[in-house]
Protein backbone atom coordinates (compact mmCIF):
# COMPACT_ATOMS: atom_id res chain seq x y z
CA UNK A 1 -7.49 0.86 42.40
CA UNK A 2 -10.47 -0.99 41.53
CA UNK A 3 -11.86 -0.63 38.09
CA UNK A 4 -15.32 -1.13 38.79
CA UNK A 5 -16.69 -1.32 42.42
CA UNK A 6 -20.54 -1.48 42.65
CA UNK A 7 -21.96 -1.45 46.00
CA UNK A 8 -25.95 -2.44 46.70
CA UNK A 9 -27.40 -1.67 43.05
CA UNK A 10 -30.70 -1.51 42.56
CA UNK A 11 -32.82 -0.46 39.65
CA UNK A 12 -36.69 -0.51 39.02
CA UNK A 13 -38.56 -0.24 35.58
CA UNK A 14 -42.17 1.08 36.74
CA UNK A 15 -42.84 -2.04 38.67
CA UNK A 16 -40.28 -4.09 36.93
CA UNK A 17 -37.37 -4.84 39.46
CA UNK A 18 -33.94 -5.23 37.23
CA UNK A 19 -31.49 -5.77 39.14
CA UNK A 20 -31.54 -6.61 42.94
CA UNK A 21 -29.04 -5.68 45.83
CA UNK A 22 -25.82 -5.86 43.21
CA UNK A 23 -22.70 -5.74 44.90
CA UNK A 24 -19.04 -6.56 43.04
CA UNK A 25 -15.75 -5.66 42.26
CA UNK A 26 -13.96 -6.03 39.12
CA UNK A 27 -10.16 -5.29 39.09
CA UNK A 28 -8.21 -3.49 36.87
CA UNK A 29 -6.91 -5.29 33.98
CA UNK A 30 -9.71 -8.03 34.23
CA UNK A 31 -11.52 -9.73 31.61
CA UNK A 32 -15.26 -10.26 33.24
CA UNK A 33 -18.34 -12.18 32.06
CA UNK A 34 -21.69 -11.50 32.86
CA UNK A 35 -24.11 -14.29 32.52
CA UNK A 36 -27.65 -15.28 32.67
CA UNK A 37 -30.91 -15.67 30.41
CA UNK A 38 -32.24 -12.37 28.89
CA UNK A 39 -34.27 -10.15 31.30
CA UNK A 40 -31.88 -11.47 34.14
CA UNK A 41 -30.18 -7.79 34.64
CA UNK A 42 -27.01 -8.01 32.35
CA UNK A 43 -27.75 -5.20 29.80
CA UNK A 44 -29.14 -2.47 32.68
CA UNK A 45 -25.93 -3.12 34.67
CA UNK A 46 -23.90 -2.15 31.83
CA UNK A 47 -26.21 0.77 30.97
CA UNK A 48 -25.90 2.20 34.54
CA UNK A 49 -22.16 1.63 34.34
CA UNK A 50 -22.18 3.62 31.20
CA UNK A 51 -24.06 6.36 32.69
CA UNK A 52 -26.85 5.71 30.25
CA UNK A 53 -29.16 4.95 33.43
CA UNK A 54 -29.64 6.38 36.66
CA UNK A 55 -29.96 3.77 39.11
CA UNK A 56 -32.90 3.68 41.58
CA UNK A 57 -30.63 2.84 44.41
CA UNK A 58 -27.02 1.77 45.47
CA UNK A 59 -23.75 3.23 44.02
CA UNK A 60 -21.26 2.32 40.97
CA UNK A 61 -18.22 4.08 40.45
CA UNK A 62 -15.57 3.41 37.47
CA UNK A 63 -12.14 4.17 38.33
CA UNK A 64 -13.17 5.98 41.57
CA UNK A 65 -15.63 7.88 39.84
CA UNK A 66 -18.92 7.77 40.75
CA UNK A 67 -21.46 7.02 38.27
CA UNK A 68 -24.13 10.08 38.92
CA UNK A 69 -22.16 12.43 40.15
CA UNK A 70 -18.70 11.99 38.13
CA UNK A 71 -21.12 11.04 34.70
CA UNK A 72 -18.69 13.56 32.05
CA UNK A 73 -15.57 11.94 33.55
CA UNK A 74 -16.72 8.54 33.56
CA UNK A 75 -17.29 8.82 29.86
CA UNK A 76 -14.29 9.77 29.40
CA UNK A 77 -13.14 6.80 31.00
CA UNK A 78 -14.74 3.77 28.67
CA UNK A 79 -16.00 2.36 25.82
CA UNK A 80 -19.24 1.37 25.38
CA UNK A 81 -20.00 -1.69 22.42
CA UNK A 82 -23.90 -2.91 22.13
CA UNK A 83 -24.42 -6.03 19.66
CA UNK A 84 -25.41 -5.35 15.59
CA UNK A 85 -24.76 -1.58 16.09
CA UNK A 86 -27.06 0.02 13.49
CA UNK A 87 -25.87 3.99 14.03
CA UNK A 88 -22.94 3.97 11.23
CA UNK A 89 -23.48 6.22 8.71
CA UNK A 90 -24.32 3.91 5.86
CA UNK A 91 -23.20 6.01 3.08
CA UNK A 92 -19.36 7.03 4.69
CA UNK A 93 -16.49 4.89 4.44
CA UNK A 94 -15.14 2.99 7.44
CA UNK A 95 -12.55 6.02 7.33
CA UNK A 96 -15.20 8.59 7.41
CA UNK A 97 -17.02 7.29 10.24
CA UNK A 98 -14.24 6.78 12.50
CA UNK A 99 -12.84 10.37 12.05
CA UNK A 100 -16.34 11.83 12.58
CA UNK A 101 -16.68 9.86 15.86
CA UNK A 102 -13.30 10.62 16.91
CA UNK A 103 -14.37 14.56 16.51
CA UNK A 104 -17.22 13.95 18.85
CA UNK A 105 -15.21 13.00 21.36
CA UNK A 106 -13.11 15.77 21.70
CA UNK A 107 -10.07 14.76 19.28
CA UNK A 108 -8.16 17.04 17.28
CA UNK A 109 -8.07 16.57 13.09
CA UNK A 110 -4.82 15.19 13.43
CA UNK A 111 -5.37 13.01 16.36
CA UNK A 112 -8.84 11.72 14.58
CA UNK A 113 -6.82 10.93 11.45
CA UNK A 114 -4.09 9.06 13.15
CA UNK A 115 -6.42 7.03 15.59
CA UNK A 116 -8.64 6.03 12.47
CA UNK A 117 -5.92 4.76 10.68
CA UNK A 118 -3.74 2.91 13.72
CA UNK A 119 -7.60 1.31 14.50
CA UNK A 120 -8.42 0.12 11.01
CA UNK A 121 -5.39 -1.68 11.19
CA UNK A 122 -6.08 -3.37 14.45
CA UNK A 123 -9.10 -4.69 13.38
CA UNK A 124 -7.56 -5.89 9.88
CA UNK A 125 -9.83 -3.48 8.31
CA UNK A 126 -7.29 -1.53 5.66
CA UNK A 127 -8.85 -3.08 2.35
CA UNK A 128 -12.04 -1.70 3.52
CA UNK A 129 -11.40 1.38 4.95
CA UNK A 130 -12.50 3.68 2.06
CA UNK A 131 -15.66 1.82 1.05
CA UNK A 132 -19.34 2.29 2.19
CA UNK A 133 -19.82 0.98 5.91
CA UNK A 134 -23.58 -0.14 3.90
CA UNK A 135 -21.43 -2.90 2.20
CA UNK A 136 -19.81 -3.88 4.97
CA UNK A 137 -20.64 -7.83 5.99
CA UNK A 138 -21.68 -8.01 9.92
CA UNK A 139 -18.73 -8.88 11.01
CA UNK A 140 -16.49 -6.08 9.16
CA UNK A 141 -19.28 -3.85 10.71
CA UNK A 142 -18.91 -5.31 14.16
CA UNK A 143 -15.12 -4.94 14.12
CA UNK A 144 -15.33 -1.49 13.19
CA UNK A 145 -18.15 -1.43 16.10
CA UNK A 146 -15.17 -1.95 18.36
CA UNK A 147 -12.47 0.44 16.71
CA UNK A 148 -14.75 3.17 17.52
CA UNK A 149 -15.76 2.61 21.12
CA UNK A 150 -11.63 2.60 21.24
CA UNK A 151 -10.84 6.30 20.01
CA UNK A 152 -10.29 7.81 22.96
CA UNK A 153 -7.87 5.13 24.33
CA UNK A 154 -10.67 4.10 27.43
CA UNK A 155 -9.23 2.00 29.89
CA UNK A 156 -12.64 0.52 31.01
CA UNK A 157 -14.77 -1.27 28.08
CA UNK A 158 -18.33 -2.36 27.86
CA UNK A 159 -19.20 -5.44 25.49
CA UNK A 160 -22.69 -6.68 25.10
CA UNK A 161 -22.86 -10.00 23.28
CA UNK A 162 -20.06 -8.20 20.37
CA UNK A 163 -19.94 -11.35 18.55
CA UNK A 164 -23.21 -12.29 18.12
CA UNK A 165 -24.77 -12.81 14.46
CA UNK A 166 -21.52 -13.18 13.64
CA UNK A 167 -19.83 -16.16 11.50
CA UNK A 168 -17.61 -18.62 13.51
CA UNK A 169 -13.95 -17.38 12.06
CA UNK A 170 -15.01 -13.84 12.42
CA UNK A 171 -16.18 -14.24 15.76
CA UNK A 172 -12.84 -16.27 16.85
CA UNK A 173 -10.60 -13.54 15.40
CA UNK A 174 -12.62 -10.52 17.55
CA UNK A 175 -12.47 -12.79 20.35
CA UNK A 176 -8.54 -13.21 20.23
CA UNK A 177 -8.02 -9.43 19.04
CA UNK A 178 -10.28 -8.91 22.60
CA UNK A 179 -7.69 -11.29 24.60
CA UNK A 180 -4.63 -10.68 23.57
CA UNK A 181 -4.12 -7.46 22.48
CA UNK A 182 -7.01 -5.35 24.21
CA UNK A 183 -6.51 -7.08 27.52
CA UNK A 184 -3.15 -8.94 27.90
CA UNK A 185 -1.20 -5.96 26.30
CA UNK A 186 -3.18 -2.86 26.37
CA UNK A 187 -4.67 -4.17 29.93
CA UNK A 188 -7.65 -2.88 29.81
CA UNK A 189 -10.30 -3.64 31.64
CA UNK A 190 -13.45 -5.78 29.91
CA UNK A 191 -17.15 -5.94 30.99
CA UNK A 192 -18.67 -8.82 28.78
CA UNK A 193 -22.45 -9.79 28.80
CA UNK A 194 -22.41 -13.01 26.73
CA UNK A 195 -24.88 -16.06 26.15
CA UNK A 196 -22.14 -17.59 24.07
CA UNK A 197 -20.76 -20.23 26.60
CA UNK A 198 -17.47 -21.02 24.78
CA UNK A 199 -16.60 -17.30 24.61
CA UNK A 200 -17.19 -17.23 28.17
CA UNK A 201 -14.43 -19.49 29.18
CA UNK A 202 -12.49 -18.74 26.23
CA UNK A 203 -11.87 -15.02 27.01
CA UNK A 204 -13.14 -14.14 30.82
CA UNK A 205 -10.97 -14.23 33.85
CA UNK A 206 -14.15 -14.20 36.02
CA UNK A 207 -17.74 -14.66 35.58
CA UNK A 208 -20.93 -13.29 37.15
CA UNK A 209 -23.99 -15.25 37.11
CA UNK A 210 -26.81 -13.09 37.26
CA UNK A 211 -30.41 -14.50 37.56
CA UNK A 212 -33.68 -12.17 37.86
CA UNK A 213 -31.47 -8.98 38.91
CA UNK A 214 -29.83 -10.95 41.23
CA UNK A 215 -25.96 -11.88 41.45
CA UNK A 216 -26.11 -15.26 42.66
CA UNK A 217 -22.66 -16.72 42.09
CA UNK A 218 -18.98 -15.18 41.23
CA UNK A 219 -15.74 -16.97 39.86
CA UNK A 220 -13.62 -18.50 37.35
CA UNK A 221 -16.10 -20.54 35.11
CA UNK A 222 -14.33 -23.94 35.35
CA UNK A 223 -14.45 -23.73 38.90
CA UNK A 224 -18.02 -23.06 39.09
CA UNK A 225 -19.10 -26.13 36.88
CA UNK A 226 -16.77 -27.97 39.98
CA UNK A 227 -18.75 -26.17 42.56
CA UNK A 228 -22.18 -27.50 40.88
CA UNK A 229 -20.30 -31.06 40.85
CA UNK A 230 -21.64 -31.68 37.01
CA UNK A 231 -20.38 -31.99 34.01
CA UNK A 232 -20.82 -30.54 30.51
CA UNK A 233 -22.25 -31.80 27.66
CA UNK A 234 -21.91 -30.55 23.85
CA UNK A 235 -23.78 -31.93 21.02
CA UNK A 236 -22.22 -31.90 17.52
CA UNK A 237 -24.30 -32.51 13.91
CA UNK A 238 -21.80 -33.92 11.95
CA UNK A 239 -21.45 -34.77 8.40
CA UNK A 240 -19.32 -38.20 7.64
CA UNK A 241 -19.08 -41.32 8.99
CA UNK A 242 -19.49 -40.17 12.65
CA UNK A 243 -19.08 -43.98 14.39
CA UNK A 244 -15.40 -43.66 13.19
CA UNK A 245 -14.87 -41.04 15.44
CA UNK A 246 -16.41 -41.83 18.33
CA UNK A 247 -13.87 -44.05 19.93
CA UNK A 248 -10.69 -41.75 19.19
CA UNK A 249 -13.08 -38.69 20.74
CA UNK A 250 -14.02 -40.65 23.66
CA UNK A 251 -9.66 -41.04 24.44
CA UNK A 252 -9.13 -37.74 24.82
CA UNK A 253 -8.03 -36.49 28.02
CA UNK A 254 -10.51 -33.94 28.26
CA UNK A 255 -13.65 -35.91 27.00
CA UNK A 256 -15.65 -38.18 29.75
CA UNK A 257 -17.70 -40.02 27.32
CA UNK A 258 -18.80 -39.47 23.70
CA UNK A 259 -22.17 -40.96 22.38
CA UNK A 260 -23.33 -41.42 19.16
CA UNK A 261 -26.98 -40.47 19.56
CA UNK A 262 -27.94 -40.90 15.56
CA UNK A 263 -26.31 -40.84 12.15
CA UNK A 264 -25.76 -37.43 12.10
CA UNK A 265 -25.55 -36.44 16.14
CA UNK A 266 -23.14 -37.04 18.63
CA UNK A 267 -22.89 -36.08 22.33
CA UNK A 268 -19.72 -35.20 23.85
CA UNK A 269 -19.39 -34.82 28.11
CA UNK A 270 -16.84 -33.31 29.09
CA UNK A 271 -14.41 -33.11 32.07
CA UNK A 272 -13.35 -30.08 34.14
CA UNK A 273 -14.10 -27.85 31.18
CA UNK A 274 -16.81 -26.07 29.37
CA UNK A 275 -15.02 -25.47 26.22
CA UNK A 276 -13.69 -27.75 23.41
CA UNK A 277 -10.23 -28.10 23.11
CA UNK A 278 -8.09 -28.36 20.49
CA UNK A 279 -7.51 -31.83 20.62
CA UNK A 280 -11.25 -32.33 19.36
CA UNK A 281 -11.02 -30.35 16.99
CA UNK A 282 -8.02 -32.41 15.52
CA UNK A 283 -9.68 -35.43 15.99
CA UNK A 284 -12.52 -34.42 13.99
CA UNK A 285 -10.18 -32.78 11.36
CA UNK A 286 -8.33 -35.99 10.65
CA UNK A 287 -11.44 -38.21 10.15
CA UNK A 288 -12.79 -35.84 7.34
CA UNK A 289 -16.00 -35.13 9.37
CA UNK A 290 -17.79 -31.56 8.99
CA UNK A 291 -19.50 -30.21 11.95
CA UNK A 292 -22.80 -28.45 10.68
CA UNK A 293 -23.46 -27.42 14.45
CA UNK A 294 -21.75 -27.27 17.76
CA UNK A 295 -23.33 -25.91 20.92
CA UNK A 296 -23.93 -26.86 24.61
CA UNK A 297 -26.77 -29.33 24.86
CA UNK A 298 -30.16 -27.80 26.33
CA UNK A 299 -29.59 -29.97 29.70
CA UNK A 300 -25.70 -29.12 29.46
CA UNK A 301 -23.58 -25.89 30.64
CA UNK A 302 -26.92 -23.43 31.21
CA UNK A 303 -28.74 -25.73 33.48
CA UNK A 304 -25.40 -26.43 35.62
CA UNK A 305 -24.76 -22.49 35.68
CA UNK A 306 -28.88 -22.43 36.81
CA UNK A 307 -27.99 -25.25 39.78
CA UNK A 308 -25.07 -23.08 40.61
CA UNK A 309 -27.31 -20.24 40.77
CA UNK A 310 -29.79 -21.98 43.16
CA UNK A 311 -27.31 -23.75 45.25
């Protein structure tokens, strides 16, 4: 059985058109990427699969369920995680919170108790369990985000953009805690809206490109770069003597070219892969160099996802 089958979805704000004609599958045990630039569709599709929206036409079912007609059971059936989630209760402990959300779904005292602690460990949130969610740092807060759309043990979940505003080592260890023990042992199933491009290789099986409502292309994310015949290109602000790292960069197997561009800025290309590998990482690591910023150059991975899209 499919975990997600959506069949000719189509949903209208007033005269606002959201999504367009949606049709795809998503299997059970998959790790799935939605992307595209805001307003392209990704955060109504996940409402309607949540049964937060009623679409205007077309069908979605979760596990067989549809998402109208089978809306309790559906529910039932997922978790549901939107970015910087603001409706903690401040003054309770990470503790508190979990056991009162764990009530609201139906759990038993016991149950609640046990489910808040075994999640608080998951998410490597013991030291903090007992303290005020309010002094929580945005990670801790998004972690805990996450324990709690998991209480009831959902095999489907629902991720919109979880790591943003978060630091870079935070956001790595939710990403891995999402991988490896969510989906490669617990195999569940993963809906992820992201605009995070790294993340999107990093973690999804599959991506969806969506583009003003419209799903214009499906697949693995390497493969669609291959499809749009271009390459990638990242651009790093560096602090240290960045010429002495351009030629050991520019080596690797998985970098086409590196360019110094100033003092301070270097352009990588990449082959066959819209992530940086570890290999770069070592190379930087060994010269002494800081990177201040790393991120896909304006002209780089969106605008080859955007020829994809129009191809």
């Amino acid at each position: 059985m499919s975990a997600i089958t959506i069949s000719h979805l189509t949903h209208s704000y007033r005269s606002n058109l959201a999504l367009r004609d949606v049709s795809l599958t998503i299997e059970s045990g998959e790790f799935f990427g939605l992307f595209g630039p805001n307003g392209a569709g990704k955060t109504t599709l996940i409402r309607i699969l949540s049964t937060l929206v009623i679409p205007s036409s077309g069908m979605a079912r979760v596990h067989d369920l549809d998402v109208v007609r089978d809306s309790d059971k559906v529910r039932s059936l997922i978790g549901l995680v939107f970015s910087n989630e603001n409706s903690f209760y401040g003054r309770l402990s990470g503790r508190q919170n979990l056991e009162f959300f764990a009530a609201l779904q139906n759990l038993g005292w016991e149950q609640s108790r046990r489910r808040a602690v075994d999640l608080l460990a998951l998410f490597d949130l013991v030291g903090a369990a007992d303290s005020a969610v309010q002094s929580y740092s945005t990670g801790m807060r998004q972690r805990l985000n996450v324990a709690r759309a998991l209480l009831h043990d959902p095999k489907v979940i629902f991720l919109d953009e979880p790591t943003k505003g978060m630091d870079i080592l935070a956001a790595e260890s939710l990403r891995e805690l999402l991988r490896k023990e969510l989906v490669e042992r617990q195999h569940k199933t993963i809906l992820l809206t992201t605009h995070d491009l790294q993340e999107m290789e990093l973690l999804c099986d599959r991506v969806g490109i969506l583009d003003h409502g419209q799903l214009r292309a499906v697949g693995a994310p390497v493969d669609l770069i291959r499809e749009a015949n271009q390459s990638v290109v990242y651009r790093l602000e560096i602090v240290g003597e960045v010429d002495r790292i351009v030629q050991p960069l520019s080596e690797l197997a998985s970098v086409q070219s590196a360019t110094l561009i100033s003092s301070s800025i270097l352009d990588l290309v990449l082959k066959d892969s819209i992530a940086l590998d570890a290999e770069v990482w070592q190379v930087l690591a060994m010269h002494d160099v800081k990177v201040k910023r790393c991120a896909p150059r304006d002209d780089g991975l969106v605008n080859v996802l955007k020829r994809t899209v129009n191809q």
